[in-house]
N, C-alpha and C. Protein backbone atom coordinates (compact mmCIF):
# COMPACT_ATOMS: atom_id res chain seq x y z
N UNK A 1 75.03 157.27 138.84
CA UNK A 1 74.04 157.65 137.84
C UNK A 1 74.69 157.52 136.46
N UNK A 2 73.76 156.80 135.64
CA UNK A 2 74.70 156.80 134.22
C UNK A 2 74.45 158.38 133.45
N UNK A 3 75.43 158.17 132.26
CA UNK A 3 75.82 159.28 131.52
C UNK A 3 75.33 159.15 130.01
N UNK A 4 74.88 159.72 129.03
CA UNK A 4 75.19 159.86 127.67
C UNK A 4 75.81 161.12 127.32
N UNK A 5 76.06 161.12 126.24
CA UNK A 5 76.59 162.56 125.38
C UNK A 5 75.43 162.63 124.52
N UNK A 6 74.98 163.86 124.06
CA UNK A 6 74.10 164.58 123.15
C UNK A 6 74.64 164.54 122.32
N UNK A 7 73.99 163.96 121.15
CA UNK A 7 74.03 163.79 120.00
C UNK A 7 72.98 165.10 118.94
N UNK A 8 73.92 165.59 117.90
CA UNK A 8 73.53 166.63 116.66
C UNK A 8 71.77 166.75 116.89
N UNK A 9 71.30 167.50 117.41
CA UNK A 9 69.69 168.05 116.78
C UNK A 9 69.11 166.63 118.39
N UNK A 10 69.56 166.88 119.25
CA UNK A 10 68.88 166.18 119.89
C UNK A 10 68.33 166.65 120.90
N UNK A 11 67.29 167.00 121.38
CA UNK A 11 66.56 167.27 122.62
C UNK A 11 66.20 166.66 123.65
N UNK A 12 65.57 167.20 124.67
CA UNK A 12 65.88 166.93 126.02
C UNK A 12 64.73 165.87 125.79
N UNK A 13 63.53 165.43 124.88
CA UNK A 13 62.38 165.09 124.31
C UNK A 13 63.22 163.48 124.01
N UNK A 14 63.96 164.18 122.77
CA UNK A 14 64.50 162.53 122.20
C UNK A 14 65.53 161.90 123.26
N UNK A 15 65.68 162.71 124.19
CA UNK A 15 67.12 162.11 125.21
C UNK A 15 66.04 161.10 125.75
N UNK A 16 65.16 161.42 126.30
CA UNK A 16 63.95 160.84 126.96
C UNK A 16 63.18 159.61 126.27
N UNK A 17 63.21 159.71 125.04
CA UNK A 17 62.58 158.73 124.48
C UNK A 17 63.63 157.89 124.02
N UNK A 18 64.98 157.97 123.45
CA UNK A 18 66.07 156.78 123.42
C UNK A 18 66.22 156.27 124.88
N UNK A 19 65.96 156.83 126.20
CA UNK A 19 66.39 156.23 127.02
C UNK A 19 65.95 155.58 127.93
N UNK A 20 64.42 156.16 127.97
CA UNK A 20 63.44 155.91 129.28
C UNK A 20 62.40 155.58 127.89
N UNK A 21 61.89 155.90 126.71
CA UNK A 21 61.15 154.85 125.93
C UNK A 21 59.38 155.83 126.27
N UNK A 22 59.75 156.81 126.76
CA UNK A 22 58.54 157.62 127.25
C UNK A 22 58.78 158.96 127.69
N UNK A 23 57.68 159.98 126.84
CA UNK A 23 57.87 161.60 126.60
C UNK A 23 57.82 162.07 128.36
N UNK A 24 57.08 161.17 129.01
CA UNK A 24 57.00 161.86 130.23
C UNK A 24 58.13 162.32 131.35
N UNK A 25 59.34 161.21 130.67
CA UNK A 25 60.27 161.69 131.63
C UNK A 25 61.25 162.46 131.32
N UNK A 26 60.75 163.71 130.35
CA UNK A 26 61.65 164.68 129.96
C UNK A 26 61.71 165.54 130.92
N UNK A 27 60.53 165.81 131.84
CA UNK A 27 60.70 166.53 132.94
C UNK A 27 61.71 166.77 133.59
N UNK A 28 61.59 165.39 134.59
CA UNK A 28 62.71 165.02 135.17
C UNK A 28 64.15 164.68 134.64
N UNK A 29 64.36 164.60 133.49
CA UNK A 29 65.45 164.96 133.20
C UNK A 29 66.12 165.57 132.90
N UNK A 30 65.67 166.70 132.08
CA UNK A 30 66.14 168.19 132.18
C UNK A 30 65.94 168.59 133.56
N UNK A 31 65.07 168.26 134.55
CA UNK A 31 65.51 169.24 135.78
C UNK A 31 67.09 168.79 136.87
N UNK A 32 67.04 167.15 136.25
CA UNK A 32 68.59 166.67 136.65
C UNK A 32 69.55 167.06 136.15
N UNK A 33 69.17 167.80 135.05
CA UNK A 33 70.15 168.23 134.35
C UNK A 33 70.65 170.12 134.37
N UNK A 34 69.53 170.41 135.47
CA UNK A 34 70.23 171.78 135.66
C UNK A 34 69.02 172.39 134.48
N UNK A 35 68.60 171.95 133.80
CA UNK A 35 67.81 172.62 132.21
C UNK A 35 66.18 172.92 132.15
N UNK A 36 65.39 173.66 131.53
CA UNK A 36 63.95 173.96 131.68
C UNK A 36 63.92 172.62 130.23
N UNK A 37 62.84 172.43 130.12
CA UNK A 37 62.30 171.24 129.22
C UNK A 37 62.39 171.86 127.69
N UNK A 38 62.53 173.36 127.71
CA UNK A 38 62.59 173.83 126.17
C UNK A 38 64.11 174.54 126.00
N UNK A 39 64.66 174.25 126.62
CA UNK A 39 65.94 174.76 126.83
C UNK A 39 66.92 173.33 125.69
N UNK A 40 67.94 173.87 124.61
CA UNK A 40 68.44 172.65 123.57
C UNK A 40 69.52 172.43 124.67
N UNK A 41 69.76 170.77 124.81
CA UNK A 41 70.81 170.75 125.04
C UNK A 41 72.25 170.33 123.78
N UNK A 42 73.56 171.08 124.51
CA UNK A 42 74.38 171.01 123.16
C UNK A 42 75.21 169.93 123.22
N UNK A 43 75.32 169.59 121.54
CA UNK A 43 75.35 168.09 121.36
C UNK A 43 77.01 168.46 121.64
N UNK A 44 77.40 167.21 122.05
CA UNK A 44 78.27 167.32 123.01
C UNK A 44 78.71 166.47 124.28
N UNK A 45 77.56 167.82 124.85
CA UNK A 45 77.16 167.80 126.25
C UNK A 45 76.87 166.07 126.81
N UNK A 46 77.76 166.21 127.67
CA UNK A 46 77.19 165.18 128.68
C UNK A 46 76.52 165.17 130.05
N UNK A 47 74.95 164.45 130.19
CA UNK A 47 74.12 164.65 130.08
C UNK A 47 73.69 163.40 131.41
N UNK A 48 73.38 163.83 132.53
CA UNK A 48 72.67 162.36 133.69
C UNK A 48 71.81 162.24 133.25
N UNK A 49 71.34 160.39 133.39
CA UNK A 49 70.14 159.85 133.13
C UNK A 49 69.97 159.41 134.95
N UNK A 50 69.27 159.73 135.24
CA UNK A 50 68.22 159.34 136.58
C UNK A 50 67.94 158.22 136.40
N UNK A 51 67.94 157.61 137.16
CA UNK A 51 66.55 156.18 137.21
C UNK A 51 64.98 156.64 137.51
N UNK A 52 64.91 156.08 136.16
CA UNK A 52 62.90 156.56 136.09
C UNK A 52 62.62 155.68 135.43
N UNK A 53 61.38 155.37 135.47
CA UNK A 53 60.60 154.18 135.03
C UNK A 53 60.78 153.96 133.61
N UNK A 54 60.51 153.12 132.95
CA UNK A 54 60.76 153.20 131.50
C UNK A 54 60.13 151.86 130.52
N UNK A 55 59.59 152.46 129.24
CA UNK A 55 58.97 151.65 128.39
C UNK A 55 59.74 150.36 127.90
N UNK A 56 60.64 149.44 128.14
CA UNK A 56 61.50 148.55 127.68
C UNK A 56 61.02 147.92 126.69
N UNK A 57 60.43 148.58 125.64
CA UNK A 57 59.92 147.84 124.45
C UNK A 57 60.23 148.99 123.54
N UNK A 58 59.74 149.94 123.75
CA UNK A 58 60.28 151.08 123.19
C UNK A 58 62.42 151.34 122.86
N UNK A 59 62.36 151.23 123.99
CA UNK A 59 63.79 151.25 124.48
C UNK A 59 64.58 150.34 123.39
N UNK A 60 64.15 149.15 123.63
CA UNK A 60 64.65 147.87 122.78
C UNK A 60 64.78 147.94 121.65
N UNK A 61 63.56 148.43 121.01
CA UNK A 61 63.44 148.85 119.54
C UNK A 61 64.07 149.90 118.91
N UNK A 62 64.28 150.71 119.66
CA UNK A 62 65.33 152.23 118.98
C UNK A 62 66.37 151.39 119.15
N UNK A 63 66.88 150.56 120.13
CA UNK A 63 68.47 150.14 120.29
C UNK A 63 68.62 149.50 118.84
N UNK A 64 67.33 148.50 118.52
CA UNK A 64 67.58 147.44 117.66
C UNK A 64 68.04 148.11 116.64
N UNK A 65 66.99 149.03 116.18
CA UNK A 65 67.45 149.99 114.88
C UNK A 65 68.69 150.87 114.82
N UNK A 66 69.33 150.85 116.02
CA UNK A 66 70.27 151.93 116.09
C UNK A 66 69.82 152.97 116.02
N UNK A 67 68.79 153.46 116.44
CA UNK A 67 68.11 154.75 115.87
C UNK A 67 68.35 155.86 117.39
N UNK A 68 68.71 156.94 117.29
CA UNK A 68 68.58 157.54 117.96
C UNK A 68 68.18 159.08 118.01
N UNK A 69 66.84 159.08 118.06
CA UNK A 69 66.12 160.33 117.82
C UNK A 69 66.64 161.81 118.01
N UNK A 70 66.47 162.88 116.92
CA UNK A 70 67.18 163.98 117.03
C UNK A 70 66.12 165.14 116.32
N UNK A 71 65.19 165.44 116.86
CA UNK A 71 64.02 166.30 116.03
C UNK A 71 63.94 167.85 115.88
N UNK A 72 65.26 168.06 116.38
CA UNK A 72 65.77 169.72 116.17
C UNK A 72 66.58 169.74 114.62
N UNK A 73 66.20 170.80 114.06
CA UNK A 73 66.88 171.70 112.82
C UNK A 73 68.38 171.60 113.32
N UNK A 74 68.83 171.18 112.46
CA UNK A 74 70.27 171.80 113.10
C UNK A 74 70.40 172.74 111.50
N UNK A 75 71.95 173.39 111.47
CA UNK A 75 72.18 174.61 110.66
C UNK A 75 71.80 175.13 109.67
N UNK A 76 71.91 173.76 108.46
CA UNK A 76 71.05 173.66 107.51
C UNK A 76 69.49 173.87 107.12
N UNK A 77 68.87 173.86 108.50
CA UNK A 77 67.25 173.62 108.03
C UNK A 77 66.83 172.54 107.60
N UNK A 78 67.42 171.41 107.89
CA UNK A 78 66.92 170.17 107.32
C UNK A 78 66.52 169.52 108.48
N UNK A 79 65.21 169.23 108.18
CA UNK A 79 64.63 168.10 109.76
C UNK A 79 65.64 166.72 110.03
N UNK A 80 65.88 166.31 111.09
CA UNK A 80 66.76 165.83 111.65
C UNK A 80 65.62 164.72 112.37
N UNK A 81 65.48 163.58 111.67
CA UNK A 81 64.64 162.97 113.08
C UNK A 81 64.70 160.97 112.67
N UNK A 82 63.73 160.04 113.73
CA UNK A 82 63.95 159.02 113.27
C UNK A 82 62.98 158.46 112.89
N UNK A 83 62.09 159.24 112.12
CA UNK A 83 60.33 157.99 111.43
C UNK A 83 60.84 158.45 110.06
N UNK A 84 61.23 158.13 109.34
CA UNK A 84 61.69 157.57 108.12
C UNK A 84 60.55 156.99 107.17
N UNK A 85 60.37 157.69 105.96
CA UNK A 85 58.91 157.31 105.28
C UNK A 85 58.83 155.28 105.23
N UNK A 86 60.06 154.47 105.38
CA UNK A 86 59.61 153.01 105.88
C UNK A 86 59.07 152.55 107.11
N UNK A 87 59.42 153.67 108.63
CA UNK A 87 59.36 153.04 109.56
C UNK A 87 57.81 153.64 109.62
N UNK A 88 57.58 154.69 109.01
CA UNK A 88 55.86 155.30 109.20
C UNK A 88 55.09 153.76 108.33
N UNK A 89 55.08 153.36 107.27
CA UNK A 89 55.01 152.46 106.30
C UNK A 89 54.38 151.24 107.34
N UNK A 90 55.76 150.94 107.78
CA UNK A 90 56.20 149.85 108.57
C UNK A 90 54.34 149.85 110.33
N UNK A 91 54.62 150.68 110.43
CA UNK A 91 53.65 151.06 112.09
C UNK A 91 52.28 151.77 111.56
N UNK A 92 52.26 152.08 110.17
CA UNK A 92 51.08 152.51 110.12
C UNK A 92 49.50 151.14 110.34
């Protein structure tokens, strides 16, 4: 089974969408992971990815950008995330 590490302000949400490209398989991955779906995991942490189905267009496109989604506050209070007033611009 492959591995990532959690990255700053990242949830079990964005683990799911950099990897599988779709919100639905946060389920199942926090429950591979020992975790409830609202439970943070800490960045850090390394983290199983399951084999589950996955959007490969989605996928492709966060890779392309390097973007890797993180939509938790971290200490500061500053939103932490990856739609960027160009990429909203960009898809609107």
């Amino acid at each position: 089974m492959k591995q990532t590490i959690v990255r700053s302000g990242q949830t079990w949400a964005d683990i799911a969408v950099e990897y599988y490209g779709r919100l639905e398989a946060v389920v199942e991955l926090a429950a591979v992971n020992g975790a409830a779906v609202d439970d943070m995991p800490v960045a850090g942490q390394s983290v199983m990815l399951p084999k589950l189905d996955t959007d490969p267009a989605i996928v492709r496109e966060l890779a392309r950008r390097g973007a890797h989604p993180g939509t938790a506050y971290d200490e500061s209070a500053e939103r932490i995330g990856i739609f960027t007033p160009q990429f909203t611009e960009e898809f609107e």
